[in-house]
Protein backbone atom coordinates (compact mmCIF):
# COMPACT_ATOMS: atom_id res chain seq x y z
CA UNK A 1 0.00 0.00 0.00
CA UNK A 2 1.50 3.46 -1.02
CA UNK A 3 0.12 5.88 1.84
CA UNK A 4 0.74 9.59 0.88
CA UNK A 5 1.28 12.39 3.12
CA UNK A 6 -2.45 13.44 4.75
CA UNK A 7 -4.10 16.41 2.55
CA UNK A 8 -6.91 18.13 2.80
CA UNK A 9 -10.55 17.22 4.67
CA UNK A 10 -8.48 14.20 6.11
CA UNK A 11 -5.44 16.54 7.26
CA UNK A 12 -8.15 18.61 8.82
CA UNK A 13 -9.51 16.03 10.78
CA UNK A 14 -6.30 14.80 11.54
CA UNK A 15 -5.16 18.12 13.18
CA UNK A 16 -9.01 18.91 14.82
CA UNK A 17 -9.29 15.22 16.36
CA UNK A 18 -9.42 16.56 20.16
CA UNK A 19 -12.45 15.87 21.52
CA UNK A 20 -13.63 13.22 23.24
CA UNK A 21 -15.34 11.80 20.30
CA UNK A 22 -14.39 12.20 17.16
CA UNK A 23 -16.66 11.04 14.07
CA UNK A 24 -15.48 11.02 11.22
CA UNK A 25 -18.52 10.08 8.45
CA UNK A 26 -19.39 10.47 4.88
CA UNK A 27 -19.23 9.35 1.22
CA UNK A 28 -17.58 5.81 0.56
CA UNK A 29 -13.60 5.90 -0.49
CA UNK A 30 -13.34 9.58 0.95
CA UNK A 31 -10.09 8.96 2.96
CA UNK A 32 -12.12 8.95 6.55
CA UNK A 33 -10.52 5.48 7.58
CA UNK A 34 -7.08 6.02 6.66
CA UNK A 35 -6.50 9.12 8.31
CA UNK A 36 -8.46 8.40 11.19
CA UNK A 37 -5.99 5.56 11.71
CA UNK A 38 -3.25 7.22 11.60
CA UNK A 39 -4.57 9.01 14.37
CA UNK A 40 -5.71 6.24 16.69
CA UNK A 41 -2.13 4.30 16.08
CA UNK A 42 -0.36 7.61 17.27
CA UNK A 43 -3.04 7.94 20.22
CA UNK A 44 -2.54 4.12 21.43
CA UNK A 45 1.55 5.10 21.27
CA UNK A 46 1.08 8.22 23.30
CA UNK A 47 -2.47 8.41 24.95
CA UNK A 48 -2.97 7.62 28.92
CA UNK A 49 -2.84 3.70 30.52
CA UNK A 50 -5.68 1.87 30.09
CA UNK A 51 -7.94 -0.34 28.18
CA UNK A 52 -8.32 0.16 24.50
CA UNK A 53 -10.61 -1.36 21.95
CA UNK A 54 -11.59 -1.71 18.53
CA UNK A 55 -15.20 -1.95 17.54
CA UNK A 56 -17.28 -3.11 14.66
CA UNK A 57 -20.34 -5.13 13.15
CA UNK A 58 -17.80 -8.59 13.56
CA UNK A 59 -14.31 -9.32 13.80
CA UNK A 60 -13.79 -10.62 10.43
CA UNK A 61 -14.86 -7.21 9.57
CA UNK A 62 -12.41 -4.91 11.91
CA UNK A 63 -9.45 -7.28 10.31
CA UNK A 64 -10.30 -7.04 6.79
CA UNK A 65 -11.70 -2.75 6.71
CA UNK A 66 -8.94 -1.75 9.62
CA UNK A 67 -6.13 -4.29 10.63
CA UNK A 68 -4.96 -5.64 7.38
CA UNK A 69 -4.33 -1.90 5.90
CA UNK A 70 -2.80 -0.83 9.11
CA UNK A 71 -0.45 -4.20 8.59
CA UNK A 72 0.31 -2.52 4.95
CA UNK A 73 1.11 0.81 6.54
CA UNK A 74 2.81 -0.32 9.38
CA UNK A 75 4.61 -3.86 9.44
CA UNK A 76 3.18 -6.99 10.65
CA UNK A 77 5.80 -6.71 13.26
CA UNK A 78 3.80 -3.67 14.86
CA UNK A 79 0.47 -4.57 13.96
CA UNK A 80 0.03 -8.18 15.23
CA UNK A 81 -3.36 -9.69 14.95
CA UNK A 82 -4.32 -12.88 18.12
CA UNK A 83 -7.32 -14.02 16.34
CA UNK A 84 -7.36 -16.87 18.85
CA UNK A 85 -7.64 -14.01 21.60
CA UNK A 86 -9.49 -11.78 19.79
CA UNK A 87 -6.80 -8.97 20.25
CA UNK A 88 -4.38 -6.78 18.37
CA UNK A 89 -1.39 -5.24 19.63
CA UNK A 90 -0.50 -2.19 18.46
CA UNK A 91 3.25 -1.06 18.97
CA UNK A 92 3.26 -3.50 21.48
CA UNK A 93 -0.12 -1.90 23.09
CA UNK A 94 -2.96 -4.86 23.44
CA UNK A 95 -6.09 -3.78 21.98
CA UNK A 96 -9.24 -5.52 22.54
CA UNK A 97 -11.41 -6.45 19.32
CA UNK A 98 -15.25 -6.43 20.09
CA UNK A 99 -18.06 -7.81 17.30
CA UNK A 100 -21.01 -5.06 18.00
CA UNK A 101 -23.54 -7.02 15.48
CA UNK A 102 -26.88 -7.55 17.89
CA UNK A 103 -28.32 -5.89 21.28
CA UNK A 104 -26.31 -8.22 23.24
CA UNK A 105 -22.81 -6.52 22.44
CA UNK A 106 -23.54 -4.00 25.03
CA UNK A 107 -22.39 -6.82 27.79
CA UNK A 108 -18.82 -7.57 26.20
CA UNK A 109 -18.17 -4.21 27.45
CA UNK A 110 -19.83 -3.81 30.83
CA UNK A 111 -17.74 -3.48 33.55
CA UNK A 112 -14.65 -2.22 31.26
CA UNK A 113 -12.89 0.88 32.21
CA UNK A 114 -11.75 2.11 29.14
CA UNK A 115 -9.28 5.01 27.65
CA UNK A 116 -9.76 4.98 23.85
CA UNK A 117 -11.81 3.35 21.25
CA UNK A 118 -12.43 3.27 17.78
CA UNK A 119 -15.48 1.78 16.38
CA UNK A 120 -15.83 1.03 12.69
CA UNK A 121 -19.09 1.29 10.68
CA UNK A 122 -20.29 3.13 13.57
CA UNK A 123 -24.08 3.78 11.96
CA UNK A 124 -24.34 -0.17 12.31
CA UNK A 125 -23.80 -0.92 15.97
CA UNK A 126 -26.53 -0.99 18.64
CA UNK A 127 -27.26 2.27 20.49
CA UNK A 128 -27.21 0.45 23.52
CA UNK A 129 -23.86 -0.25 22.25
CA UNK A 130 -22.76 3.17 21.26
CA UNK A 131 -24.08 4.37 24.94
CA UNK A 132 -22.47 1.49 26.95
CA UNK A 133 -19.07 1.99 25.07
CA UNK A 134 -19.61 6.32 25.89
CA UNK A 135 -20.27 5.17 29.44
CA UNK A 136 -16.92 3.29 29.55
CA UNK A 137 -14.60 5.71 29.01
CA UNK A 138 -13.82 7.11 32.79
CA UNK A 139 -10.01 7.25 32.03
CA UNK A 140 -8.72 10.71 32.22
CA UNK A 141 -8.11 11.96 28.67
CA UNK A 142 -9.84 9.18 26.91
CA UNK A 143 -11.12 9.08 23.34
CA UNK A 144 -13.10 7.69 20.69
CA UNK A 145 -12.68 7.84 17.05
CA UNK A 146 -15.43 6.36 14.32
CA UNK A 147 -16.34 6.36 11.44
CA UNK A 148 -19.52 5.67 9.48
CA UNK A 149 -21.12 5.87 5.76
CA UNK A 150 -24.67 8.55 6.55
CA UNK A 151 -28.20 6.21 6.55
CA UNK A 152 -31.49 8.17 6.99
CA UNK A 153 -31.48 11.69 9.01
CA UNK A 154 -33.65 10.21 11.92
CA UNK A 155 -30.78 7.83 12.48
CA UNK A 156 -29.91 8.09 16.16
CA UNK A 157 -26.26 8.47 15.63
CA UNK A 158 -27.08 11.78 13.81
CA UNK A 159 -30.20 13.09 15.80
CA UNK A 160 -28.70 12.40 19.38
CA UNK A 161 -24.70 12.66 18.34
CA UNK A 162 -23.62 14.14 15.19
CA UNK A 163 -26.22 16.49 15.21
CA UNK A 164 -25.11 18.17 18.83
CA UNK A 165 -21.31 18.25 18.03
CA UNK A 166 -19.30 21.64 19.34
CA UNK A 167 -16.96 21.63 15.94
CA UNK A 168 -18.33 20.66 12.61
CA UNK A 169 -16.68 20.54 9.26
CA UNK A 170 -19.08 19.91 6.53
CA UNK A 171 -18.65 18.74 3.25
CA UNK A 172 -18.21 21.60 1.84
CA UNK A 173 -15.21 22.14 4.38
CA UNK A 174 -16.63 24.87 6.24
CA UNK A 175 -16.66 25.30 10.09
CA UNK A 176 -19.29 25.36 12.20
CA UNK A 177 -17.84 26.09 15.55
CA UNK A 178 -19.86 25.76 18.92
CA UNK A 179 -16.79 25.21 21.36
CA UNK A 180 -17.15 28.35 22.73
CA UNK A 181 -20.88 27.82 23.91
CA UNK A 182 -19.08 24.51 24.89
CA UNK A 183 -17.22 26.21 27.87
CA UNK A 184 -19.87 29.08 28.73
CA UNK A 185 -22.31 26.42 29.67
CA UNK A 186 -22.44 24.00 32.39
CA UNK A 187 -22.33 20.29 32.01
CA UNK A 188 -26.59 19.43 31.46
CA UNK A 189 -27.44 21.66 29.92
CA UNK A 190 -29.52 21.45 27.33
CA UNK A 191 -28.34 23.68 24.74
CA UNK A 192 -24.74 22.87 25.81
CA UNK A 193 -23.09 20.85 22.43
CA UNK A 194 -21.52 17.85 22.97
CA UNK A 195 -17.52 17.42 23.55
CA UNK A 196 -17.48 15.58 20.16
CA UNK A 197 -15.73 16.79 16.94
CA UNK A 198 -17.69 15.69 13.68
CA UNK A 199 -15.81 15.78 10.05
CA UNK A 200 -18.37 15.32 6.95
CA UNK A 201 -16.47 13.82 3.82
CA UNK A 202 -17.57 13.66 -0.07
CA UNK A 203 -15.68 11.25 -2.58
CA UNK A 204 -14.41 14.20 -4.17
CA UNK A 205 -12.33 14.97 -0.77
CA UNK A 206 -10.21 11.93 -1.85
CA UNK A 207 -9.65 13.14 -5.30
CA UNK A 208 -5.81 13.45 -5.21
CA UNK A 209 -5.44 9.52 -3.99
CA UNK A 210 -7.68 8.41 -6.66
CA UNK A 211 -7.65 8.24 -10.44
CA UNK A 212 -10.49 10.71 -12.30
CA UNK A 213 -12.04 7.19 -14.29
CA UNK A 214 -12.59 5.59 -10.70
CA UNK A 215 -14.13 8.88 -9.11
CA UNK A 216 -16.51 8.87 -12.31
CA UNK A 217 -17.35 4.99 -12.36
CA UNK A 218 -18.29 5.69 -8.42
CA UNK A 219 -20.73 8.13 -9.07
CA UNK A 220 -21.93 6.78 -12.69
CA UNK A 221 -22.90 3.62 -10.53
CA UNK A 222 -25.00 5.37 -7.63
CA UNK A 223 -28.11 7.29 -8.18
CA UNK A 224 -31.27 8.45 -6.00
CA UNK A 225 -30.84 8.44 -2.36
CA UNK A 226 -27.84 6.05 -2.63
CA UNK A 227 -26.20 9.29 -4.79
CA UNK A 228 -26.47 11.49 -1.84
CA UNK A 229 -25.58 9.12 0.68
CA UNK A 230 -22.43 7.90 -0.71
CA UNK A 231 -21.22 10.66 -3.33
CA UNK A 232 -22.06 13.44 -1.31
CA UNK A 233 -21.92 12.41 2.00
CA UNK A 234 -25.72 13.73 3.01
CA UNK A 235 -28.02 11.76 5.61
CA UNK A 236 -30.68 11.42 3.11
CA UNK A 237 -33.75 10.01 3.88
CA UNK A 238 -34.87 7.09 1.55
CA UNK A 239 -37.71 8.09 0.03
CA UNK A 240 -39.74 7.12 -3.24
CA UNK A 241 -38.69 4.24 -6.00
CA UNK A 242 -36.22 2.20 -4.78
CA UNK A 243 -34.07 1.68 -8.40
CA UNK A 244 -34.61 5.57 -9.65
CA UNK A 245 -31.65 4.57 -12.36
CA UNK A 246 -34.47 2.23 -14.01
CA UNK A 247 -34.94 2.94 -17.25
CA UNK A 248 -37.54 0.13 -19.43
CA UNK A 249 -36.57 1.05 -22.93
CA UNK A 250 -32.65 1.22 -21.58
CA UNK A 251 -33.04 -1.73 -19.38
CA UNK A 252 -35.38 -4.12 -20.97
CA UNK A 253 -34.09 -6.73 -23.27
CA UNK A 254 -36.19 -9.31 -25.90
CA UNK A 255 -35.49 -12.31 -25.36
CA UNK A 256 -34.38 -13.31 -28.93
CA UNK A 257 -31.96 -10.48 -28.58
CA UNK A 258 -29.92 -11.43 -25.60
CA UNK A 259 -26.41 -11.80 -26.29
CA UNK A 260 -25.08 -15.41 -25.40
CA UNK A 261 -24.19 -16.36 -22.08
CA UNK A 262 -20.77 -17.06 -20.85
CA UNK A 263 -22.35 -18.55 -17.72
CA UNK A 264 -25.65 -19.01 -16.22
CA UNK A 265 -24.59 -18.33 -12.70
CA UNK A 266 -27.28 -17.82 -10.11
CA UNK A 267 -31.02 -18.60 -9.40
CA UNK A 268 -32.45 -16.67 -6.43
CA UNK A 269 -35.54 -17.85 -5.18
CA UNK A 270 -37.69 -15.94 -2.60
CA UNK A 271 -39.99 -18.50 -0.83
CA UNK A 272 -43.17 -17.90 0.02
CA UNK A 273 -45.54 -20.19 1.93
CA UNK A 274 -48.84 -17.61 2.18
CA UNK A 275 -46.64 -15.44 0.02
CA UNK A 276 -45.84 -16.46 -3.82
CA UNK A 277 -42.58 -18.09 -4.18
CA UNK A 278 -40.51 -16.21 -6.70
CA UNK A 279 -37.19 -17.04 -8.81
CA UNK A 280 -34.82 -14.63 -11.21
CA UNK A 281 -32.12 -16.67 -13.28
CA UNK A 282 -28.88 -14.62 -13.70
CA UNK A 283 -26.43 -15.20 -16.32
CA UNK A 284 -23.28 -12.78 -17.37
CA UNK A 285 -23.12 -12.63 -21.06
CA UNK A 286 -20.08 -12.59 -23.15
CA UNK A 287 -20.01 -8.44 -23.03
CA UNK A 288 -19.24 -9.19 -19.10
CA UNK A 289 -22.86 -7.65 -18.29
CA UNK A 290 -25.14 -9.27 -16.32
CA UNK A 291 -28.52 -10.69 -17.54
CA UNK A 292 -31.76 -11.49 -15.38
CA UNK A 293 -32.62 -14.11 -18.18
CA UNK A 294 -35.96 -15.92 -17.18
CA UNK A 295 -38.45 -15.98 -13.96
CA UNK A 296 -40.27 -18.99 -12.37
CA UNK A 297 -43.52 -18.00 -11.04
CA UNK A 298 -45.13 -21.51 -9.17
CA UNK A 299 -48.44 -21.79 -8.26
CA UNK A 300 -48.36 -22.16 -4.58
CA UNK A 301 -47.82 -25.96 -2.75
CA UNK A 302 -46.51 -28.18 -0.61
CA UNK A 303 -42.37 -28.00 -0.70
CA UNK A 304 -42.00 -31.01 -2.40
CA UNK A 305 -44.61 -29.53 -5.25
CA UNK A 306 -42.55 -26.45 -5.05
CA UNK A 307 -39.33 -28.45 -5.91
CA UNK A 308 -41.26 -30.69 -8.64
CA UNK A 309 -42.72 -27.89 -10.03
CA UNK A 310 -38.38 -25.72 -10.15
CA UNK A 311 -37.43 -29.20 -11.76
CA UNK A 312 -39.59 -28.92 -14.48
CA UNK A 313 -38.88 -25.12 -15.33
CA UNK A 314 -35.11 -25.64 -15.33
CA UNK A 315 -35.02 -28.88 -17.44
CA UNK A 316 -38.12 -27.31 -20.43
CA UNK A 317 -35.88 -23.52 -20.43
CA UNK A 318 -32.94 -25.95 -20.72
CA UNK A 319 -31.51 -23.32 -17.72
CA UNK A 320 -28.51 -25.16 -15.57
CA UNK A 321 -27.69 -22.72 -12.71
CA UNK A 322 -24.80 -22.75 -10.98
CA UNK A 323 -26.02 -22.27 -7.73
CA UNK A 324 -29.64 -21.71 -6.66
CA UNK A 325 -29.86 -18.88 -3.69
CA UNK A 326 -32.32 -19.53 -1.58
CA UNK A 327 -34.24 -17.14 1.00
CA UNK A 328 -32.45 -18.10 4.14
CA UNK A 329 -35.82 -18.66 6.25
CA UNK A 330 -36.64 -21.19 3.69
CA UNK A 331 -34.87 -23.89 6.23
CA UNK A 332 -37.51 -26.62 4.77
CA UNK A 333 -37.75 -26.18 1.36
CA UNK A 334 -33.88 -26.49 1.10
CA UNK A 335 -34.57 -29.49 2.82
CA UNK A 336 -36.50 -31.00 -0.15
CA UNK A 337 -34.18 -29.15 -2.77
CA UNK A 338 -31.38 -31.67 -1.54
CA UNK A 339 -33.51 -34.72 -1.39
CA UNK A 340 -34.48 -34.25 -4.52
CA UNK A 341 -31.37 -33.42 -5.87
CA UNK A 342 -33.18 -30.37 -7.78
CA UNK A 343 -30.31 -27.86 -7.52
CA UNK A 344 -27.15 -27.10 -5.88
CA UNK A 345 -28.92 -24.62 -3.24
CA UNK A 346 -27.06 -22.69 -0.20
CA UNK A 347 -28.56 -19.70 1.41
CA UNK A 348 -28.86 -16.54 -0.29
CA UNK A 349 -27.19 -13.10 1.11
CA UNK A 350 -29.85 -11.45 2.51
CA UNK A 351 -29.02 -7.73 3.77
CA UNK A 352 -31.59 -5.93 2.17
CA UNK A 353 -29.71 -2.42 1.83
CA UNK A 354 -26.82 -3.34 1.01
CA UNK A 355 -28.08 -5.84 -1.26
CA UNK A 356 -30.60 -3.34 -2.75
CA UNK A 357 -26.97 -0.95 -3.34
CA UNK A 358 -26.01 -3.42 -5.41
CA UNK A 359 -28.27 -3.82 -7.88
CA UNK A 360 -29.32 -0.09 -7.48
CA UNK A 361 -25.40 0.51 -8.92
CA UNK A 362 -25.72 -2.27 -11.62
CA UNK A 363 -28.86 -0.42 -13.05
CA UNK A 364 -27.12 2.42 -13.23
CA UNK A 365 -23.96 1.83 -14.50
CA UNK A 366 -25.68 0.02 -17.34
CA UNK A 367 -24.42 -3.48 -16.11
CA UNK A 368 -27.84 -5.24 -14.97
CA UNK A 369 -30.33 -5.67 -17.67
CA UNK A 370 -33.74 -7.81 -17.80
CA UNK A 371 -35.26 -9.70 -20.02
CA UNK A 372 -38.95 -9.50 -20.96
CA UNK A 373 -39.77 -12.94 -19.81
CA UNK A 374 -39.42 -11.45 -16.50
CA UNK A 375 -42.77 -9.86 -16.33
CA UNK A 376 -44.18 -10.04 -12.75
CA UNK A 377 -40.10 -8.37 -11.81
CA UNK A 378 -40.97 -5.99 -14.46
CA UNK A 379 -44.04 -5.23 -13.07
CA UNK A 380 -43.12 -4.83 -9.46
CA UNK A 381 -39.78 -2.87 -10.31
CA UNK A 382 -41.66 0.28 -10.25
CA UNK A 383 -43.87 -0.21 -7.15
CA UNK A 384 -40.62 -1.28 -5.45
CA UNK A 385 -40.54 1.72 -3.10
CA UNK A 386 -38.85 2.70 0.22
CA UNK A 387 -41.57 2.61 3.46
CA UNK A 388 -41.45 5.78 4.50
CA UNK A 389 -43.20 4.95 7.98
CA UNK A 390 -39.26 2.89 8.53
CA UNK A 391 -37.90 6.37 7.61
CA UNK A 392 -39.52 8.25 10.50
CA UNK A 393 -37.90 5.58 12.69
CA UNK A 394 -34.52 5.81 10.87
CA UNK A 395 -34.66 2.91 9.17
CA UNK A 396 -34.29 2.17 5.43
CA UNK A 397 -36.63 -0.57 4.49
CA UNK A 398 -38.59 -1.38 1.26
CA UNK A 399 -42.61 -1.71 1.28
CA UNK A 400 -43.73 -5.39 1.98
CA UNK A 401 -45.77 -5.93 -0.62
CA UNK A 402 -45.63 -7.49 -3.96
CA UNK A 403 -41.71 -8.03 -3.82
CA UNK A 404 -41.01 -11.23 -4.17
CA UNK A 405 -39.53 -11.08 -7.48
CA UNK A 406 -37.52 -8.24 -7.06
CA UNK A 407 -36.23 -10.13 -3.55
CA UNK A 408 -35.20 -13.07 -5.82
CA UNK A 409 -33.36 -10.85 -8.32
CA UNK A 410 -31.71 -9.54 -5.26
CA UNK A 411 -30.44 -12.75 -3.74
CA UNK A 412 -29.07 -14.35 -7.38
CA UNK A 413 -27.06 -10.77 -7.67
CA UNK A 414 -25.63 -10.33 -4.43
CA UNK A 415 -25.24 -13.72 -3.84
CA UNK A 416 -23.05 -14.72 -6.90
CA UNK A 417 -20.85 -11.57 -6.44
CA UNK A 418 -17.80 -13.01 -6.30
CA UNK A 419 -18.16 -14.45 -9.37
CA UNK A 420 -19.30 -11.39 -11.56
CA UNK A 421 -17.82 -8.67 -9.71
CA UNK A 422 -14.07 -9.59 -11.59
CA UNK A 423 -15.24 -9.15 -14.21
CA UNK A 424 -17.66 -6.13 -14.73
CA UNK A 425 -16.30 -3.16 -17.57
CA UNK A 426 -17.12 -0.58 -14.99
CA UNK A 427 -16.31 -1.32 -11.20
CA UNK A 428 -18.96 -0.78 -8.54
CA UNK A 429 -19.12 -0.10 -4.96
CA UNK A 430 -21.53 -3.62 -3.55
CA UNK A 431 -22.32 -5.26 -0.60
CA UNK A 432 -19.02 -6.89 -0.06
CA UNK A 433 -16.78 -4.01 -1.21
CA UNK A 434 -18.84 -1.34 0.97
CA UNK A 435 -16.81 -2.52 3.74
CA UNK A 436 -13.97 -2.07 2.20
CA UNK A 437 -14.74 0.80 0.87
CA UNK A 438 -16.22 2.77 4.02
């Protein structure tokens, strides 16, 4: 890894990282974990005794966003990983590694007495984990650094946190400086601003690190809320149709006009019991695009109808998936899949934002494209919108209703990922690069 000299929104963050908490959140490949980094590896050298950890949604996660590229930057001598022990030291500093993924992660922590932190992906955790953690740190001179991609503006990280910081640098770089209303008013109350330091990034922050043809694949492969979220670094709320980058005559393919398939990769299959049960086929042509080439639409039965019933679709299309990607909930019908020998089946990837990213980005970059033997995904493609009673909670979910297909298409993409994703024209941000990428 070639790490240049800090420049710019990351430099200012660097040299404005004195508070007690410091967030550092915005657009995707910004420069927000790198130079926040920096930072923590000079504070566990230099900051006061104590316990120190590292958060995020797992462990397998902290190693692969934080450890490995602090390993490139610093030697494996001074960044050793105990995976058995679910440590790190740093500079010969133990740091403790905590997976923050439920409403239970709040009791790794209780009881610690803590002096500095740094919690990755920090939209994702539990509040109960966020407040246990901000509870913890009773060291003199402690501190916490994070970092975090924006989600909706009702979000408690932003209402209760983000929103009440005493120094603010937005994304246009501008300060917005409360520290002086900081030290007029006494601890409680309640227009007093937090002692937390926030730093809002935009992917054009990072220009200098990163060529102009990546900047402009990044933003040709977002669009709609996902734009402003991860371009522009804006808590948008989500809002409206789902794939806004949809376009019928642009996206829509005849059948007789598909180009021929290099592979026939995926079949995602959303189960329904009350529900219709729903599969896309995927294939990636020989341009390297990807193809949603054919749907099965059963009439509702018993699982071993169901798997009948896939049996005969695959063998009169002739299709040979693969894999089949199968709603995860669908423990029975799996069941029967493998007794029957219908498919190779294994459960599908089912994070439904970060999945719905992902083929949000294809559409737009021109990458995913549909048949029109897919009607019933046609059809609900432009129904498929975000429930905006979720938003006022601050969460990003899609309506319940009349999805099924559009859930399928989303397993066979996001599942199969690591197949097509080496080999797409125009690289993406998805659900397994995000992490990377935050």
């Amino acid at each position: 890894m070639i790490v240049r000299p800090l420049r710019g929104k990351a430099r200012t963050a660097y040299r404005h990282s004195t508070a007690a908490i410091n967030i550092l959140e915005g657009s995707v490949r910004s420069g927000k974990t790198i130079g926040s980094l920096v930072d923590w590896v000079e504070f566990v050298r230099t900051g006061p005794a104590g316990n120190l950890l590292m958060a995020g949604r797992t462990e397998r996660t902290l190693i692969n966003n934080l450890l490995l590229p602090l390993q490139e930057i610093y030697g494996a001598d001074r960044i050793i990983i105990n995976t058995g022990s679910g440590t790190v030291s740093i500079c010969g500093r133990s740091v403790l590694l905590i997976g923050a993924n439920n409403e239970q992660a709040r009791t790794k922590i209780q009881g610690l007495t803590l002096a500095g932190a740094y919690v990755d992906e920090a939209a994702t955790v539990p509040e109960s984990f966020w407040n246990m953690l901000v509870s913890r740190m009773s060291v003199e001179g402690a501190r916490i650094w994070a970092t975090c991609n924006p989600e909706g503006p009702r979000h408690w990280i932003k209402k209760k946190w983000l929103d009440r910081a005493k120094l603010w640098v937005d994304g246009d770089g501008k300060f917005h400086d409360r520290r002086a209303l900081f030290r007029r008013l006494p601890p409680g109350h309640d227009d007093r601003p937090l002692n937390l330091h926030r730093f809002t990034f935009t992917l054009d922050d990072n220009a200098h690190n990163l060529p102009a043809e990546y900047i402009a694949n990044i933003k040709a492969s977002y669009s709609g809320m996902f734009y402003l979220r991860m371009v522009l670094g804006r808590w948008a709320l989500a809002d409206g149709v789902i794939y806004h980058a949809f376009d019928r005559p642009k996206h829509v393919i005849a059948h007789g006009e598909l180009p021929k398939m290099a592979r026939v990769i995926a079949l995602g299959i959303d189960y329904g019991t009350t529900n219709p049960t729903a599969g896309i086929l995927l294939g990636i042509g020989v341009d390297n695009r990807l193809y949603a080439l054919d749907e099965w639409a059963p009439e509702r039965g018993t699982d071993a109808e169901l798997s009948r019933s896939l049996a005969d679709w695959l063998t009169k299309g002739k299709h040979s998936p693969e894999w089949s990607y199968v709603d995860p909930a669908a423990a029975s019908f799996k069941l029967q899949l493998y007794r029957d020998d219908t498919v190779r089946a294994a459960d599908a990837i089912n994070g439904v934002v970060d999945g719905v990213r992902t083929v949000a980005s294809l559409f737009s970059s021109l990458q995913l494209f549909v048949s029109d033997r897919c009607e019933r995904l046609l059809n609900e493609i432009p129904g498929y919108v975000w429930d905006p009673s979720a938003s006022e909670k601050g969460e990003d979910k899609p309506v319940k209703a009349d999805d099924h297909f559009c859930d399928a298409l989303r397993y066979a993409v996001v599942s199969s990922q690591q197949v097509w994703l080496p080999v797409l024209p125009i690289p993406i941000a998805t659900a397994a690069t995000a992490e990377e990428a935050a």
